[in-house]
C-alpha atoms as a PDB file:
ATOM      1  CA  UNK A   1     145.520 152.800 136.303  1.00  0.00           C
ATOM      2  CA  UNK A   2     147.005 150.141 133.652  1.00  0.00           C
ATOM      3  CA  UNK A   3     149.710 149.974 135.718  1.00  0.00           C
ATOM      4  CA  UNK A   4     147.551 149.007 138.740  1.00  0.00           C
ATOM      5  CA  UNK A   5     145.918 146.716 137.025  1.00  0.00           C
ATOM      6  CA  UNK A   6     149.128 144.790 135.326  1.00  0.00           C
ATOM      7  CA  UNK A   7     150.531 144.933 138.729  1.00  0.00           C
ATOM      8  CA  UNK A   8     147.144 143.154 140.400  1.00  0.00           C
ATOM      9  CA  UNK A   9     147.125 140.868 138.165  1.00  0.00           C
ATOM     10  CA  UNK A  10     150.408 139.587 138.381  1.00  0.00           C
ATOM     11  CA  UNK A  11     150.633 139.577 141.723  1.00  0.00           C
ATOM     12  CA  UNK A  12     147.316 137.080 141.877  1.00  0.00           C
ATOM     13  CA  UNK A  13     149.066 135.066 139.020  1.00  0.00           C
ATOM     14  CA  UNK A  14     152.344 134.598 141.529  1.00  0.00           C
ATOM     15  CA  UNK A  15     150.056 133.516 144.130  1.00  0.00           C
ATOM     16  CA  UNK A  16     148.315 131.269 142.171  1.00  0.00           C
ATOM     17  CA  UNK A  17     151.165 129.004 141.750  1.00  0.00           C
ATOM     18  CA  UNK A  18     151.794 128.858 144.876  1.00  0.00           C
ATOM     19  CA  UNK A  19     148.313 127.282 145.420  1.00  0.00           C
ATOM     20  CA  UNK A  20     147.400 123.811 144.023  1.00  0.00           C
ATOM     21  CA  UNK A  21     144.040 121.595 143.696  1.00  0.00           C
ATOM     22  CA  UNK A  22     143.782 118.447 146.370  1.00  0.00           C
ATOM     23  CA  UNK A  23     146.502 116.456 146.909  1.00  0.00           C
ATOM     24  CA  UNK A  24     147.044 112.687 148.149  1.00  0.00           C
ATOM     25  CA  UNK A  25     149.273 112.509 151.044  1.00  0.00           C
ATOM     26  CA  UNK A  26     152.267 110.985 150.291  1.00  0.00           C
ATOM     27  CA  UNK A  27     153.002 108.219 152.406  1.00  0.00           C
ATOM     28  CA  UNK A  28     156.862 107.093 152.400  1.00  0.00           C
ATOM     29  CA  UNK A  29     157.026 105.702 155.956  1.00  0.00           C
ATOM     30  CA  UNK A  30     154.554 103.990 158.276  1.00  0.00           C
ATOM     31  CA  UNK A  31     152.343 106.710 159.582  1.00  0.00           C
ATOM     32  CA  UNK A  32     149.438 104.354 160.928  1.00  0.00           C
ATOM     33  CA  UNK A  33     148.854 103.595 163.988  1.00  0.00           C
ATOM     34  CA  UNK A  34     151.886 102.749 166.620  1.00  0.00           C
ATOM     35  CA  UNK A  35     150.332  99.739 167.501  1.00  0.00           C
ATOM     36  CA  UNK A  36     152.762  96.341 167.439  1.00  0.00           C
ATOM     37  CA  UNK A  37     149.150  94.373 167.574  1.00  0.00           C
ATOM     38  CA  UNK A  38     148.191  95.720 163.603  1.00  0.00           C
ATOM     39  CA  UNK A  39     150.126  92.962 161.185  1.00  0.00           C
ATOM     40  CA  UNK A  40     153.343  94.526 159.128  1.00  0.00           C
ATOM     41  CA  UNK A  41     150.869  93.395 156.090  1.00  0.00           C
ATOM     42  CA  UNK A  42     147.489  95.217 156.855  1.00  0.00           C
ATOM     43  CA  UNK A  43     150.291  97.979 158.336  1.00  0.00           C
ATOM     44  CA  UNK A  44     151.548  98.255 154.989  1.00  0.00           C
ATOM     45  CA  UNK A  45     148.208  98.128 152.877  1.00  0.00           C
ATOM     46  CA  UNK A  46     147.078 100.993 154.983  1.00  0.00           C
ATOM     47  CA  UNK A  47     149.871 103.148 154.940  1.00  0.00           C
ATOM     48  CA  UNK A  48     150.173 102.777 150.379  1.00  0.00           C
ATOM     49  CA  UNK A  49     146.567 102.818 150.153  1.00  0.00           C
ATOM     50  CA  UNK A  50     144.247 104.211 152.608  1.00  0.00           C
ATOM     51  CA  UNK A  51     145.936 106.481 154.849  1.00  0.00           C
ATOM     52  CA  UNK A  52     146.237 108.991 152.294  1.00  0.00           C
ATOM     53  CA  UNK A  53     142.471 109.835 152.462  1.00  0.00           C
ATOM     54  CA  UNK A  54     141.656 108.503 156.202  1.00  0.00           C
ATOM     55  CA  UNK A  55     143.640 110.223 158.236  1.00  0.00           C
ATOM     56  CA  UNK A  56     143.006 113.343 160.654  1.00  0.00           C
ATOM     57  CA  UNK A  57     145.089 115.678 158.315  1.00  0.00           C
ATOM     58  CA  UNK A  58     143.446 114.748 154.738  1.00  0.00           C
ATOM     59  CA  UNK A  59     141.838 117.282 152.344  1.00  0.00           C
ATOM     60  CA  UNK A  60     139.437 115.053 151.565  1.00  0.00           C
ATOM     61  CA  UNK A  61     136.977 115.609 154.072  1.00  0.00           C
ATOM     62  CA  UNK A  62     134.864 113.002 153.001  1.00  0.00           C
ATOM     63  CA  UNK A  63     137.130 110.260 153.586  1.00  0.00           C
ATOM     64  CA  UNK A  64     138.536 112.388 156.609  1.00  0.00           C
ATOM     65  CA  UNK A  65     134.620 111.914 157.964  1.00  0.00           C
ATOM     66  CA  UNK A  66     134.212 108.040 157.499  1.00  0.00           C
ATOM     67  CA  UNK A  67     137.378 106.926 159.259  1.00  0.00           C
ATOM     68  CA  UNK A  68     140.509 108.467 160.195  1.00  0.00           C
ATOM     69  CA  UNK A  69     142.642 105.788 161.208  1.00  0.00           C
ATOM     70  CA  UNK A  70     144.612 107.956 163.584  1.00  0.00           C
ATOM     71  CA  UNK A  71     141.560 108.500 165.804  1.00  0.00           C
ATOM     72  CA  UNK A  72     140.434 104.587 165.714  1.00  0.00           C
ATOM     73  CA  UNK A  73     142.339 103.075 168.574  1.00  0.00           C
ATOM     74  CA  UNK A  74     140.594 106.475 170.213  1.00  0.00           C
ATOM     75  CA  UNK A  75     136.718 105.310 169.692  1.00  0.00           C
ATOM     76  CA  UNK A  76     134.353 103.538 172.003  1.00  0.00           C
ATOM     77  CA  UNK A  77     135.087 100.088 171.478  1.00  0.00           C
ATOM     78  CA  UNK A  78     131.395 100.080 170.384  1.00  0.00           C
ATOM     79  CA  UNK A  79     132.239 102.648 167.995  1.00  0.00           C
ATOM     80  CA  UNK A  80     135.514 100.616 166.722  1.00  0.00           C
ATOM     81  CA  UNK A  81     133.064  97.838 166.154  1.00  0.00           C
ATOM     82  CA  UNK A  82     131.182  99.639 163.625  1.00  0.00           C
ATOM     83  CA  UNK A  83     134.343 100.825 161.865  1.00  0.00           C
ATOM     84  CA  UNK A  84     135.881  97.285 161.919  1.00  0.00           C
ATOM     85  CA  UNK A  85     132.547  95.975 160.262  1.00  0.00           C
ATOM     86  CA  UNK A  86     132.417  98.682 157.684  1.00  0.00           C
ATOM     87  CA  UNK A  87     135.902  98.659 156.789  1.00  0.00           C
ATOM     88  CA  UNK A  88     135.442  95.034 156.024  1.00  0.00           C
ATOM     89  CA  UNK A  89     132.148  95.724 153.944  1.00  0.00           C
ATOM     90  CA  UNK A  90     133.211  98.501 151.936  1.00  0.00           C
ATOM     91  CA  UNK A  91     136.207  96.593 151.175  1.00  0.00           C
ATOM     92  CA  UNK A  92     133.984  93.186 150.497  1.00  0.00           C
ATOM     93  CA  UNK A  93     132.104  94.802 148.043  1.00  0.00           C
ATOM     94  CA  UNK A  94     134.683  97.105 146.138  1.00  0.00           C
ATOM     95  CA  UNK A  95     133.707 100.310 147.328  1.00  0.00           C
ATOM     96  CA  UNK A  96     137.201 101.472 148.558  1.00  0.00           C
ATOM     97  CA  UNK A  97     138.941 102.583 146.864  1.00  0.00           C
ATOM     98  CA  UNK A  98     136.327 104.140 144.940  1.00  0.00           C
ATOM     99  CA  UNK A  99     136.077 103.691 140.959  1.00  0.00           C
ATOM    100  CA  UNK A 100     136.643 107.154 140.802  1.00  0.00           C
ATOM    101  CA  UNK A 101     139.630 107.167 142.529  1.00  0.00           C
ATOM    102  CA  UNK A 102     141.167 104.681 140.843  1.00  0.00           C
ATOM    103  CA  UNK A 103     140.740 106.230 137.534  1.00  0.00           C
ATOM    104  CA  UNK A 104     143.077 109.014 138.849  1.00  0.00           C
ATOM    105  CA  UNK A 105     144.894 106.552 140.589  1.00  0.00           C
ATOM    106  CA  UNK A 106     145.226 103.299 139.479  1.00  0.00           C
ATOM    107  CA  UNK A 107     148.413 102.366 141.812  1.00  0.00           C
ATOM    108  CA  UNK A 108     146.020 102.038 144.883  1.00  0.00           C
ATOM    109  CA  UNK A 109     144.197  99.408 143.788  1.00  0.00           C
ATOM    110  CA  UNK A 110     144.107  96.607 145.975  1.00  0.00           C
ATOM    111  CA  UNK A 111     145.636  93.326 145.374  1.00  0.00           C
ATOM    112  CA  UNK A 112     143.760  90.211 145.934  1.00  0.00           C
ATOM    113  CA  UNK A 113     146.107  89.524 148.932  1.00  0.00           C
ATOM    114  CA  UNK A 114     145.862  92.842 150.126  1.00  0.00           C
ATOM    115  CA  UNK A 115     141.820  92.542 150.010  1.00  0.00           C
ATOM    116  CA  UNK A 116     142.164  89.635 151.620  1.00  0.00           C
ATOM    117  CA  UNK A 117     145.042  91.331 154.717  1.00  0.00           C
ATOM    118  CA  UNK A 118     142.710  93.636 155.233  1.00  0.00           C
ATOM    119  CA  UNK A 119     139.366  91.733 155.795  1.00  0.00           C
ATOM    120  CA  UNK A 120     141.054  89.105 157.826  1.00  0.00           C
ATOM    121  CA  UNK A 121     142.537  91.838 159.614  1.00  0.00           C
ATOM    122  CA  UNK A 122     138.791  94.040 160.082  1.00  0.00           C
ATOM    123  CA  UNK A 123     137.179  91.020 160.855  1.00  0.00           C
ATOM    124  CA  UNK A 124     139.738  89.510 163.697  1.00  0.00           C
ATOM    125  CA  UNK A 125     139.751  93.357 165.624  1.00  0.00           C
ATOM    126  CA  UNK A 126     136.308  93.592 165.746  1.00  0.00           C
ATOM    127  CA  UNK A 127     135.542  89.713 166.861  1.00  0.00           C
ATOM    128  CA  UNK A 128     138.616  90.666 169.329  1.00  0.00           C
ATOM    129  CA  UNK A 129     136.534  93.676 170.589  1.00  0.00           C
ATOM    130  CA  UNK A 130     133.069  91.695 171.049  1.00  0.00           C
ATOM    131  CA  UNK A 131     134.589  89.492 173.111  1.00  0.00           C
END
């Protein structure tokens, strides 16, 4: 029976490390959108800080939920409206990356010229789009 046990519990240590907590995706090449028409700048902002939460394969289903940036260019252009305007307030007014995140994470804080790539960028598409 102690042998059962011993051998149980060693085999649920093994495959505990095997599992880990969340993860950030780590982003080494452009993964965002294949579209010429996004700036190498916002491109770049995106890929380093955003993508790793927003995209269609992210653990964080929270993030996942708000906006994956794979399935943008695939909205109702009403739809990519909305997600053009928030993506330009939450950035606006600090909210992404979150606080909390950035504890963790301090690396994906955005630079004042990033903040300002991307807003430029949110606001241009979604002007584009009411047109």
């Amino acid at each position: 029976m102690k042998k059962m046990f011993l051998l149980l519990g060693l085999t649920a240590f093994i495959a505990m490390s095997f599992v880990s907590g969340p993860e950030l995706k780590k982003v080494d090449e452009e993964v965002f959108v294949n579209d010429s028409s996004v700036p190498a700048d916002v491109k770049k902002v995106i890929d380093n800080k955003c993508y790793g939460c927003h995209n269609s394969e992210s653990k964080n289903e929270k993030g996942k939920k708000k906006l994956s940036f794979d399935k943008l260019s695939a909205l109702s252009v009403a739809k990519q409206v909305g997600k053009y305007e928030e993506i330009h307030e939450v950035v606006t007014e600090a909210k992404m990356p979150p606080k909390k995140f950035l504890a963790k994470y301090p690396d994906k804080a955005l630079s004042a010229d990033e903040t300002k790539a991307l807003l430029t960028w949110a606001k241009d598409e979604s002007d584009k789009l009411m047109k």
